[in-house]
C-alpha atoms as a PDB file:
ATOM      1  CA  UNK A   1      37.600 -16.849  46.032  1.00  0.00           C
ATOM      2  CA  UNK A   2      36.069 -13.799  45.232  1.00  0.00           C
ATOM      3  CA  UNK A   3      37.701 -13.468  41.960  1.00  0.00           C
ATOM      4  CA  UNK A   4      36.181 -17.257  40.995  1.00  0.00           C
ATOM      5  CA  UNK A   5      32.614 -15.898  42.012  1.00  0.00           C
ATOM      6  CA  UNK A   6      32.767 -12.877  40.070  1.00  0.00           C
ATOM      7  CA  UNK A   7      33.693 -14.673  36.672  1.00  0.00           C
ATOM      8  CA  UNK A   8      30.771 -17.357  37.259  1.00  0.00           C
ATOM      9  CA  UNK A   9      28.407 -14.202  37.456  1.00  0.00           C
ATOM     10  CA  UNK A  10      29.796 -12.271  34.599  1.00  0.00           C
ATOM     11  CA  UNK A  11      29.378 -15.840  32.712  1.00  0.00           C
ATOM     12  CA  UNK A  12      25.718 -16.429  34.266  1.00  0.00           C
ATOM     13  CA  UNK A  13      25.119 -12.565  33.347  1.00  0.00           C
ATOM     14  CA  UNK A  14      26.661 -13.061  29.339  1.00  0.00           C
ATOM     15  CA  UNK A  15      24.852 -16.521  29.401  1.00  0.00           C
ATOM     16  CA  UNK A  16      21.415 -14.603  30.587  1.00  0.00           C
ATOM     17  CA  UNK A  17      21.987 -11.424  27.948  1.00  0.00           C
ATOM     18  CA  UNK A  18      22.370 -14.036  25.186  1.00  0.00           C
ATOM     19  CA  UNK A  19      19.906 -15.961  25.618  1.00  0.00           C
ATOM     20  CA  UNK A  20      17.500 -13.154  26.140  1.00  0.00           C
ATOM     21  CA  UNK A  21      18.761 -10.785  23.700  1.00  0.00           C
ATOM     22  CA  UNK A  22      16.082 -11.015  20.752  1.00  0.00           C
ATOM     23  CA  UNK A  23      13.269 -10.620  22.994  1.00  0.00           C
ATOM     24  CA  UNK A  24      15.277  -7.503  24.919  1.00  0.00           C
ATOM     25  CA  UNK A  25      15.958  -5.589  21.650  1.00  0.00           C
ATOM     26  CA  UNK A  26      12.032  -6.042  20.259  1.00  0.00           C
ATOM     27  CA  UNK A  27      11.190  -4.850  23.789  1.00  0.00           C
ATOM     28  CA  UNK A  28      13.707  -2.074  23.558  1.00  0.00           C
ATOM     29  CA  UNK A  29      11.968  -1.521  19.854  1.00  0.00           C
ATOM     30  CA  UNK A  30       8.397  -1.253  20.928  1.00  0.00           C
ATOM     31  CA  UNK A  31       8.688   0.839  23.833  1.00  0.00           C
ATOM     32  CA  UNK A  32      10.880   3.858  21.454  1.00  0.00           C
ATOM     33  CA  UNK A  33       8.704   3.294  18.960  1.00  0.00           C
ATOM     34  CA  UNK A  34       5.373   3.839  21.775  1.00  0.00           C
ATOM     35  CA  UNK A  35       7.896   6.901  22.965  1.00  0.00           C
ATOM     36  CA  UNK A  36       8.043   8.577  19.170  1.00  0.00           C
ATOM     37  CA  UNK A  37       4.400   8.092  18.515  1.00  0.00           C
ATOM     38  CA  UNK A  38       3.728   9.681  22.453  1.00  0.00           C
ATOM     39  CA  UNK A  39       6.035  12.695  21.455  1.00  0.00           C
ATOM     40  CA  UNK A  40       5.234  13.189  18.104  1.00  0.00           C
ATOM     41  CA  UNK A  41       1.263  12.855  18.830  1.00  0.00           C
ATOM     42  CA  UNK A  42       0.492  16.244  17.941  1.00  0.00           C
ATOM     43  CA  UNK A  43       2.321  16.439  14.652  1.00  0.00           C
ATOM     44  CA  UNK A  44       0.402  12.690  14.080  1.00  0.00           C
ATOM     45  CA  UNK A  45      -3.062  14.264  15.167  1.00  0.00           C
ATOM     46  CA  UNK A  46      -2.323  17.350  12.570  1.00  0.00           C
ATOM     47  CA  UNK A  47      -1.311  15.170   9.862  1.00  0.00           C
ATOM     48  CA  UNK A  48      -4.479  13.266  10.036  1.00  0.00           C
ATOM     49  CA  UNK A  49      -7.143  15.783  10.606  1.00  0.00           C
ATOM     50  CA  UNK A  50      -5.451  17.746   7.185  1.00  0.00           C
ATOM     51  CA  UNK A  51      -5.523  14.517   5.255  1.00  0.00           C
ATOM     52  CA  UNK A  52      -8.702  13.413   6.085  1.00  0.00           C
ATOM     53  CA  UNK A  53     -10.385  17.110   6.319  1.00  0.00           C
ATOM     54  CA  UNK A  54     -12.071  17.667   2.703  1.00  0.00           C
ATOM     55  CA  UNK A  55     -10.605  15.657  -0.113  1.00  0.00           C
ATOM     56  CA  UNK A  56      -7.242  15.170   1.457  1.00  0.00           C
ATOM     57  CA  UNK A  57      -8.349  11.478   2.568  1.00  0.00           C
ATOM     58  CA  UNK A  58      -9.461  11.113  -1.490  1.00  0.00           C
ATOM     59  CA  UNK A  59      -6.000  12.661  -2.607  1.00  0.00           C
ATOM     60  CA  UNK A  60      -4.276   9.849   0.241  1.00  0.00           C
ATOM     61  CA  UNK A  61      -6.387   6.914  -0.740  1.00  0.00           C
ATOM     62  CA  UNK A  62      -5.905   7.353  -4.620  1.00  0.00           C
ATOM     63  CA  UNK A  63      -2.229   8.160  -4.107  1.00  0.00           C
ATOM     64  CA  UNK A  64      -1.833   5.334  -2.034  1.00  0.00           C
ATOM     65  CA  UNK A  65      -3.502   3.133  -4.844  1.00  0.00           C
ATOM     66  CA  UNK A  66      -1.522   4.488  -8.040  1.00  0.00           C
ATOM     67  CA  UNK A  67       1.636   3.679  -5.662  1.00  0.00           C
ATOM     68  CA  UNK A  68       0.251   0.238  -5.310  1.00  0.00           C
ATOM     69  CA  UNK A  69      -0.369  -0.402  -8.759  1.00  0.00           C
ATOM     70  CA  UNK A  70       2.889   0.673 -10.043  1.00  0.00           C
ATOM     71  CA  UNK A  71       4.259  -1.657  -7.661  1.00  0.00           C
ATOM     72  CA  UNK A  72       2.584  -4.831  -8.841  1.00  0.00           C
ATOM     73  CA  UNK A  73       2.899  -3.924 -12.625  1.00  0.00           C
ATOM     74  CA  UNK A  74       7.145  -3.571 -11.750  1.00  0.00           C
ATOM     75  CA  UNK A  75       6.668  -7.140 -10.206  1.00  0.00           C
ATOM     76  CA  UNK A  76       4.706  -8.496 -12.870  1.00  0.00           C
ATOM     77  CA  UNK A  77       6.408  -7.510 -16.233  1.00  0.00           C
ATOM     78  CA  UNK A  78       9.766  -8.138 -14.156  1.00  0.00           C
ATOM     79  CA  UNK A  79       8.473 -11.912 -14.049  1.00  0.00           C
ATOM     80  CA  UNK A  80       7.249 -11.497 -17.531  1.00  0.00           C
ATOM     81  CA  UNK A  81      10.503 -10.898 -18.794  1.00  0.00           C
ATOM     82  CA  UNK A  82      12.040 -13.642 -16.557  1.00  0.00           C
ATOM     83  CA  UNK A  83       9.782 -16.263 -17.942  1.00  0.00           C
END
């Protein structure tokens, strides 16, 4: 008897972990990713104050844009040669 109720609660329990699992493992993902940025807050803060002290937020931003552009003009003359 006890045997027969301990296999319909390991099913129930599988049953439970399946059906539950996506939102588990994003909940699992959000709270180590709210862990790294509470640990690594310091290194974050540093980062940011050097980038945006003087012309480090300039040297980001137009980094950040030439990155952008080279993107789209990959994705364009790649569908410029397809067509």
């Amino acid at each position: 008897m006890l045997t027969i109720v301990l296999v319909i609660v390991l099913i129930a329990a599988l049953v439970a972990v399946m059906k539950y699992a996506k939102f588990l493992w994003r909940m699992i993902g959000l709270f180590i990713a709210i862990l790294l940025v509470w640990l690594y807050k310091e290194n974050i803060m540093t980062w940011f104050s050097q980038s945006v002290a003087g012309d480090g937020l300039m040297d980001f931003l137009t980094g950040l844009g030439t990155g952008i552009k080279n993107i789209l003009d990959k994705i364009f003359f790649g569908l410029g040669d397809l067509l």
